[in-house]
Protein backbone atom coordinates (compact mmCIF):
# COMPACT_ATOMS: atom_id res chain seq x y z
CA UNK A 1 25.10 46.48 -26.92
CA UNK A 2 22.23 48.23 -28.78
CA UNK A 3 24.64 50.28 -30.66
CA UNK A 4 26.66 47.37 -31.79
CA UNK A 5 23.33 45.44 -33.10
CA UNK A 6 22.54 48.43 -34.51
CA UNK A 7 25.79 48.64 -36.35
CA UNK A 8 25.58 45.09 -37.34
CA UNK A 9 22.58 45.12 -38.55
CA UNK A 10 23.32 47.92 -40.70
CA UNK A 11 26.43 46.30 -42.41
CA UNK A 12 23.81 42.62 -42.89
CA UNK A 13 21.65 44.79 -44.81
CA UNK A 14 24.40 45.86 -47.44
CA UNK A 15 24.94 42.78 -48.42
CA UNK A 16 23.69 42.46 -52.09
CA UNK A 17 20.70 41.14 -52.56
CA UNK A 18 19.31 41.47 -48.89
CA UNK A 19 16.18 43.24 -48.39
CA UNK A 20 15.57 42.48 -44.67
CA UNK A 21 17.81 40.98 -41.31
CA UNK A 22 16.07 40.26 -38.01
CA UNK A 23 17.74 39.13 -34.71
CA UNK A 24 15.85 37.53 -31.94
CA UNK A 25 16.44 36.57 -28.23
CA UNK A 26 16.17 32.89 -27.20
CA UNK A 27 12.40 33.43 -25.86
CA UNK A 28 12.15 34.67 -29.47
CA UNK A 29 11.71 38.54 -28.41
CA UNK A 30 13.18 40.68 -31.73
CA UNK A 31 16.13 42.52 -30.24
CA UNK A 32 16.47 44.22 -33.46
CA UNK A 33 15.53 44.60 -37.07
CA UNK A 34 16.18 46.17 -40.48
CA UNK A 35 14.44 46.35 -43.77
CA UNK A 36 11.93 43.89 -44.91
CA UNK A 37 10.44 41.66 -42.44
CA UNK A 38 7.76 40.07 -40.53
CA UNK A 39 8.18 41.37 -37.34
CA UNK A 40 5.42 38.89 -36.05
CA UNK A 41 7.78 35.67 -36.68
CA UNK A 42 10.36 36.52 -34.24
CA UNK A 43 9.13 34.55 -31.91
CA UNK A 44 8.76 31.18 -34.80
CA UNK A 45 12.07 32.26 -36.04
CA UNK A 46 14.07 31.27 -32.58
CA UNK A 47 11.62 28.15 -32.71
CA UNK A 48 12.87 26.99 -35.81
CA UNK A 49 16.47 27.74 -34.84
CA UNK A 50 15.78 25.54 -31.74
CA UNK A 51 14.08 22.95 -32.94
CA UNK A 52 16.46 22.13 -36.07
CA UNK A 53 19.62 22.25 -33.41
CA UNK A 54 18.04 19.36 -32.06
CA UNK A 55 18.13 17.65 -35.36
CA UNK A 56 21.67 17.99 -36.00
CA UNK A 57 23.66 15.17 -35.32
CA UNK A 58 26.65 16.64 -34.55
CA UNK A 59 25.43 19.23 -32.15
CA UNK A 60 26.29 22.24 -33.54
CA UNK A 61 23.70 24.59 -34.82
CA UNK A 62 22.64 24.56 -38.47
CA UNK A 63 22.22 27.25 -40.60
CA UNK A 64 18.19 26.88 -42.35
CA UNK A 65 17.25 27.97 -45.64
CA UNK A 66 13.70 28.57 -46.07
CA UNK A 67 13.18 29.16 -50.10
CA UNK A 68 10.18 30.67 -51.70
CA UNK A 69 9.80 32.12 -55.45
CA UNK A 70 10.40 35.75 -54.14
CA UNK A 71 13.21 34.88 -52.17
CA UNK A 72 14.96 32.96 -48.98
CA UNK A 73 15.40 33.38 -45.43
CA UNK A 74 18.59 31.99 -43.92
CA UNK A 75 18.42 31.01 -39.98
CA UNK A 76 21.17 30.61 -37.41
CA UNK A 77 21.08 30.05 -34.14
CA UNK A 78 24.54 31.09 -31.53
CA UNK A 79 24.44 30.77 -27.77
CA UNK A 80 22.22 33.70 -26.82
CA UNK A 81 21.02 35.32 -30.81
CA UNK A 82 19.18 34.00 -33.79
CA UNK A 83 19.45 35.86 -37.14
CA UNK A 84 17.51 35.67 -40.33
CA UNK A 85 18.81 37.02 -43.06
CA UNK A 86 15.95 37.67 -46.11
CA UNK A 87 17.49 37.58 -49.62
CA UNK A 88 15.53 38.46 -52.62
CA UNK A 89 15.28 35.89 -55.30
């Protein structure tokens, strides 16, 4: 599996305009990460992802968009990963 994160990761990050892409575990451990970002909020990021899941009304899990003037952070929670994807503005 490491190998295929690893892969995945790599491809995330070529995306134009992506400086950093993080996943997490559901106990928010960071499985994996690439480029620019906070290694520290792996643990808030699969928070976040949790809590707004609860907020949905149609049970599925929302993508989040955190904006900022130097860029975004997109969040989405599946069954068993979270990944944030960090865009430049």
């Amino acid at each position: 599996m490491e190998k295929a994160l690893e892969k995945q990761l790599e491809e995330t990050f070529r995306i134009p305009g992506v400086v950093g892409v993080m996943c997490v575990d559901n106990n928010g451990l960071c499985l994996g990460a690439k480029g620019n970002t906070p290694r520290g909020s792996s643990g808030s990021i699969s928070a976040l992802a949790s809590q707004a899941t609860k907020l949905s009304t149609n049970g599925t899990n929302p993508v989040i968009c955190l904006e900022s003037e130097h860029g975004s952070v997109l969040i989405k929670k599946n069954e068993k990963l979270t990944t944030a994807i960090y865009k430049s503005s």
